[in-house]
N, C-alpha and C. Protein backbone atom coordinates (compact mmCIF):
# COMPACT_ATOMS: atom_id res chain seq x y z
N UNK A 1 173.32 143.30 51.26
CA UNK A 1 172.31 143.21 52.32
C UNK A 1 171.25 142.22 51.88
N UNK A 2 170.74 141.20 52.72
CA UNK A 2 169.84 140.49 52.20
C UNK A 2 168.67 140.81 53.33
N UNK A 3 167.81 141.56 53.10
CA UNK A 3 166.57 141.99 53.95
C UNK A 3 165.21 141.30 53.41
N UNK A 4 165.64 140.16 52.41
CA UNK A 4 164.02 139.82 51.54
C UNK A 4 163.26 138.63 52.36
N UNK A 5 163.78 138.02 53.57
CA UNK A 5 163.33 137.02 53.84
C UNK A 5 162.33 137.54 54.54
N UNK A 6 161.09 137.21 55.08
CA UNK A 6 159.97 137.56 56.00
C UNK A 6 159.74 136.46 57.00
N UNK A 7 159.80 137.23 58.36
CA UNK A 7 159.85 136.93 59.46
C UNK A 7 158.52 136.30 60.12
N UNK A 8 157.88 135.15 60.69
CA UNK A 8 156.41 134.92 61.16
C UNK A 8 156.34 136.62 61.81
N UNK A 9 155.32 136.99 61.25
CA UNK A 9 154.67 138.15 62.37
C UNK A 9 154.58 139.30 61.44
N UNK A 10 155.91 139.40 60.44
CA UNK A 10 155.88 141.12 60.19
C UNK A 10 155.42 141.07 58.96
N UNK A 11 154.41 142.25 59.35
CA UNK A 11 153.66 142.97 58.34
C UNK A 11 154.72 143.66 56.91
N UNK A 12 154.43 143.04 55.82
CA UNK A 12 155.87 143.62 54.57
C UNK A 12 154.71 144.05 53.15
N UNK A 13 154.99 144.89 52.72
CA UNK A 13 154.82 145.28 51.48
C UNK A 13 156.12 145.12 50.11
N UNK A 14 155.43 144.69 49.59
CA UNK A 14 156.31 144.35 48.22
C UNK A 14 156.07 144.85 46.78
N UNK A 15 156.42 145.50 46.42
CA UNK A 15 155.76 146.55 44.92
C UNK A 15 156.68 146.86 44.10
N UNK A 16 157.04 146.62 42.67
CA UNK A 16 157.83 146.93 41.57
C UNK A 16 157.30 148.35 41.05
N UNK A 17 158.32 149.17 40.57
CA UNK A 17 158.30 150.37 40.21
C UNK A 17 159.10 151.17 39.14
N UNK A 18 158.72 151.62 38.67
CA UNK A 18 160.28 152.30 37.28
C UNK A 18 160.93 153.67 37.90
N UNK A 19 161.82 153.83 38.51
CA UNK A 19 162.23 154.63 38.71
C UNK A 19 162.32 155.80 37.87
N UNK A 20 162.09 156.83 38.58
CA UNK A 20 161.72 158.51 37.62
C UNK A 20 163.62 158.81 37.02
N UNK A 21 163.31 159.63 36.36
CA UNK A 21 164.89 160.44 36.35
C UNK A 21 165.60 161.08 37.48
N UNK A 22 166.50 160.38 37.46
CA UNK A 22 167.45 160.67 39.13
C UNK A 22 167.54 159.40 39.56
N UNK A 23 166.57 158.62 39.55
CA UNK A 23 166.54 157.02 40.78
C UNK A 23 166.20 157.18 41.88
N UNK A 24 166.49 156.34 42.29
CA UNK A 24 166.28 156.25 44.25
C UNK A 24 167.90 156.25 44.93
N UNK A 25 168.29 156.88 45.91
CA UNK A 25 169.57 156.90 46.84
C UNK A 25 169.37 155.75 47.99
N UNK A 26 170.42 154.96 47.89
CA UNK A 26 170.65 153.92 48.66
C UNK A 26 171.68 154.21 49.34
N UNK A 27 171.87 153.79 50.66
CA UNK A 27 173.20 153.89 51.36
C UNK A 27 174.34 152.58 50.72
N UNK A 28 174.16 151.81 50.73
CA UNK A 28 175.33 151.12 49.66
C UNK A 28 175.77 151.01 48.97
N UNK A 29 174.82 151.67 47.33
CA UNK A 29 175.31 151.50 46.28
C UNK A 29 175.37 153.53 45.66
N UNK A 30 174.75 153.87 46.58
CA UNK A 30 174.59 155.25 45.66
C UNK A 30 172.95 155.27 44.57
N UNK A 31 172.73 155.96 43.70
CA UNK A 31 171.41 156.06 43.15
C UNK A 31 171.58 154.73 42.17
N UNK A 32 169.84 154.52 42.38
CA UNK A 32 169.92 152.96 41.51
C UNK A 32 168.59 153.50 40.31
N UNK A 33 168.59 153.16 39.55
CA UNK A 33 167.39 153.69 38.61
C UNK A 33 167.22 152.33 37.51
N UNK A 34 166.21 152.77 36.93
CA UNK A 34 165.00 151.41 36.15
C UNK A 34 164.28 150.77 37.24
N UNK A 35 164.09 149.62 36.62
CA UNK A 35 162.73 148.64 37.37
C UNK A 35 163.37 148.45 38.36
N UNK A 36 162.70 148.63 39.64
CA UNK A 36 162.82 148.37 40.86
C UNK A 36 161.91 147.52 42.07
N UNK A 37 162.05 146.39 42.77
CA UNK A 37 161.25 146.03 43.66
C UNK A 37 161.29 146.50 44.85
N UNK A 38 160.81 147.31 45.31
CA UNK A 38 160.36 147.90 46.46
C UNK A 38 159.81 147.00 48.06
N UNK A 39 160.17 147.07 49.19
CA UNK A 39 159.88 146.09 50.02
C UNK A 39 159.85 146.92 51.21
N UNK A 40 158.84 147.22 51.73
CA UNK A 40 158.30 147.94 53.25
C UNK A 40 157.85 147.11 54.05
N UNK A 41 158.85 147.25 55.36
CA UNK A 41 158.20 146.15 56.53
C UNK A 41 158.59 147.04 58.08
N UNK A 42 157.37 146.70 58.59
CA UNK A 42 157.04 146.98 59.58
C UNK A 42 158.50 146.40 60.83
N UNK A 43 158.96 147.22 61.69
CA UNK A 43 159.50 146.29 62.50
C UNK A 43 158.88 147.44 64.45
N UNK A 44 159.81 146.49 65.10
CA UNK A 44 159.27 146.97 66.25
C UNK A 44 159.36 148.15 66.72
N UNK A 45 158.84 148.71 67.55
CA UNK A 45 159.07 150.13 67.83
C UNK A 45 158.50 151.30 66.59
N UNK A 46 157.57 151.08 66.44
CA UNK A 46 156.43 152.00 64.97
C UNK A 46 157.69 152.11 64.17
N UNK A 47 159.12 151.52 63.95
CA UNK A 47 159.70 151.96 62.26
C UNK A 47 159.46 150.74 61.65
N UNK A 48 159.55 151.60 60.30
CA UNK A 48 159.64 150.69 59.13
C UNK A 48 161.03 150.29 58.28
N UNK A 49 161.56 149.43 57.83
CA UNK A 49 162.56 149.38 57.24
C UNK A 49 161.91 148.99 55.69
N UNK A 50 162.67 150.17 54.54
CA UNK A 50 162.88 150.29 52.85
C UNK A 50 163.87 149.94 52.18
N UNK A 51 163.65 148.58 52.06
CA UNK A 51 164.98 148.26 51.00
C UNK A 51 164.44 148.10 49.42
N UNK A 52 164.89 147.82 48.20
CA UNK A 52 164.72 147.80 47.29
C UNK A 52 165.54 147.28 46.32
N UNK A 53 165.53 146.50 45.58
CA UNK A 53 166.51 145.97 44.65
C UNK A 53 165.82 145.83 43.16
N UNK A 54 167.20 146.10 42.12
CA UNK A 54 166.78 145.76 40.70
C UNK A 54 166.14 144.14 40.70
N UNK A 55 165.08 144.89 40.03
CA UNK A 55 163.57 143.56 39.86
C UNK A 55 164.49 142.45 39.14
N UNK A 56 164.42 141.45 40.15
CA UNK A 56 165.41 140.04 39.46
C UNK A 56 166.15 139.96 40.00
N UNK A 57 166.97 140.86 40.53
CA UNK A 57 168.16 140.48 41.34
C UNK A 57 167.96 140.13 42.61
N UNK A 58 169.33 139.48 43.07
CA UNK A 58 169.44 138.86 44.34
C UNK A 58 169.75 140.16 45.61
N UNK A 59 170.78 140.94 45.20
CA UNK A 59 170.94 142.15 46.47
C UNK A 59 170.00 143.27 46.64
N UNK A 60 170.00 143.07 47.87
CA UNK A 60 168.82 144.45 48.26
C UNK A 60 169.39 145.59 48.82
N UNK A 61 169.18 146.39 48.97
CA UNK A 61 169.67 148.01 49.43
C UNK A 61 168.96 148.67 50.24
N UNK A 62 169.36 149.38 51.20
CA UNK A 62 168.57 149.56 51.60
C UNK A 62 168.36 151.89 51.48
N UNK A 63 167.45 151.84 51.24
CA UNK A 63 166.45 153.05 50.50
C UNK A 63 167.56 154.06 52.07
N UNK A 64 167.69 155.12 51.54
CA UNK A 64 168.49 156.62 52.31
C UNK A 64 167.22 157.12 53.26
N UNK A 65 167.58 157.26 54.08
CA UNK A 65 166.56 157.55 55.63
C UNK A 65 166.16 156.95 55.80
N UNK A 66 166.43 155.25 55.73
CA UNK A 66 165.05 154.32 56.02
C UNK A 66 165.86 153.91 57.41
N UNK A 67 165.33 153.55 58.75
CA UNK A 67 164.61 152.83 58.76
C UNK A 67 163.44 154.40 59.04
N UNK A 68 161.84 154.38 59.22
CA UNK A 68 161.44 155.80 59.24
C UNK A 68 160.12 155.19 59.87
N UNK A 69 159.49 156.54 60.89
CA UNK A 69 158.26 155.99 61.53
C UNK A 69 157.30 155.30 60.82
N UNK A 70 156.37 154.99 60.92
CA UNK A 70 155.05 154.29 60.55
C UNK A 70 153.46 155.45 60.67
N UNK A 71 153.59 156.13 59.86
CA UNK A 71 152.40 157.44 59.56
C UNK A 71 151.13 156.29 60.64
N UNK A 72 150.51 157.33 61.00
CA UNK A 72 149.15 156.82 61.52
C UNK A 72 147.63 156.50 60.24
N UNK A 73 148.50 156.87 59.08
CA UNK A 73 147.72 156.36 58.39
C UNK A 73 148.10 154.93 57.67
N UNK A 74 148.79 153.96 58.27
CA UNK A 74 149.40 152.74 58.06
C UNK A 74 150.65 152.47 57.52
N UNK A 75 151.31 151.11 57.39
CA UNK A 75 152.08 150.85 56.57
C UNK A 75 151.92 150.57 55.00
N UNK A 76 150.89 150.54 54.49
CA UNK A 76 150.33 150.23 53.33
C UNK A 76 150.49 152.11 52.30
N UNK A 77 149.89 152.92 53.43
CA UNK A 77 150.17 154.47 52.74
C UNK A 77 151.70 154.61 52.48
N UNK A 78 152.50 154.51 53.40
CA UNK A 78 153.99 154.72 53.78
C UNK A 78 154.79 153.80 52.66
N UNK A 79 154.21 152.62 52.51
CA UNK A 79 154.80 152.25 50.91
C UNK A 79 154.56 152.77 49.80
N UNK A 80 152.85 153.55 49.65
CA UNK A 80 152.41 153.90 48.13
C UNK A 80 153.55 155.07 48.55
N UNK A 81 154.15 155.91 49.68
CA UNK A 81 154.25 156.95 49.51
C UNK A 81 155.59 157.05 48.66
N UNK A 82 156.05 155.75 49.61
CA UNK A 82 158.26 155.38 48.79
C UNK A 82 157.33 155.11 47.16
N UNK A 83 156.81 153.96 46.96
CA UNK A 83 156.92 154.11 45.43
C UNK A 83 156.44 155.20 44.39
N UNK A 84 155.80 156.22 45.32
CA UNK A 84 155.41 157.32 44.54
C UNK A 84 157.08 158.08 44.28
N UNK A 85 157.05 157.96 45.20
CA UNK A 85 158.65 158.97 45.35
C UNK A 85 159.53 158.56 44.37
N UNK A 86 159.49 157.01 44.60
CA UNK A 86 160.66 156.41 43.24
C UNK A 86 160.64 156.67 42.02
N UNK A 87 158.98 155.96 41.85
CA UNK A 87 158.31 157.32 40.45
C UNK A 87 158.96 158.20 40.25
N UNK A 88 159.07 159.31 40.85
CA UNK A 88 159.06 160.63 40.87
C UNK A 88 160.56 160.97 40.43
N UNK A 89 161.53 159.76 40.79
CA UNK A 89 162.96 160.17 41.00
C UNK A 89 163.77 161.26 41.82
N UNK A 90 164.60 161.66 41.05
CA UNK A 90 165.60 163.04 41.75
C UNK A 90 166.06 162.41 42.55
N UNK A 91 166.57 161.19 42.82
CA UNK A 91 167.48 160.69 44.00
C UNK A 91 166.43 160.70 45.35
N UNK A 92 165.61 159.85 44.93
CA UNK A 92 164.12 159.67 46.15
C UNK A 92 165.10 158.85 47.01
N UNK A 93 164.29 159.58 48.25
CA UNK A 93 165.02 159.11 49.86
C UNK A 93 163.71 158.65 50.83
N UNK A 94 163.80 157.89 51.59
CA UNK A 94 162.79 157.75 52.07
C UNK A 94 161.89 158.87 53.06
N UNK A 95 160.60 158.66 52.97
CA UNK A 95 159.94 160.24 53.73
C UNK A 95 159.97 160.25 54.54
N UNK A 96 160.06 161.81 55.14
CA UNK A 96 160.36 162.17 56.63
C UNK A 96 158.84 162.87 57.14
């Protein structure tokens, strides 16, 4: 999946993270764990789409429940919330 390019208009967050014990669950590859770049972007209709790839690499993945609403407390919370989660590990999925 290549989701890294940014579009004129959409709002994207971009944040590296160490994945906890467990990793993060991706629908393509299964759980991915270590350094991770994290990428939250806004698209139409209040979701957001979470992909994430090993920091350096070229393929991105995209994060388990994503694409997911947009909290009324922004897109900026809704990313600290995925990289808290990744932190955290146990096979982090995106929040519901």
């Amino acid at each position: 999946m290549s989701g890294a390019g940014q579009a004129a208009g959409v709002e994207r967050m971009v944040g590296e993270v160490k994945a906890g014990r467990g990793g993060a669950m991706t629908d393509e590859v299964g759980v991915v764990t270590g350094d991770l770049t994290v990428a939250t972007a806004a698209r139409n209709g209040g979701l957001a789409d979470i992909t994430l790839q090993y920091t350096g690499a070229e393929e991105w993945y995209t994060l388990t429940g994503s694409p997911v609403d947009v909290p009324a407390e922004g897109l900026q919370h809704l990313h600290d919330t995925v990289l808290d989660k990744i932190r955290s590990g146990g096979g982090a999925r995106a929040p519901r």
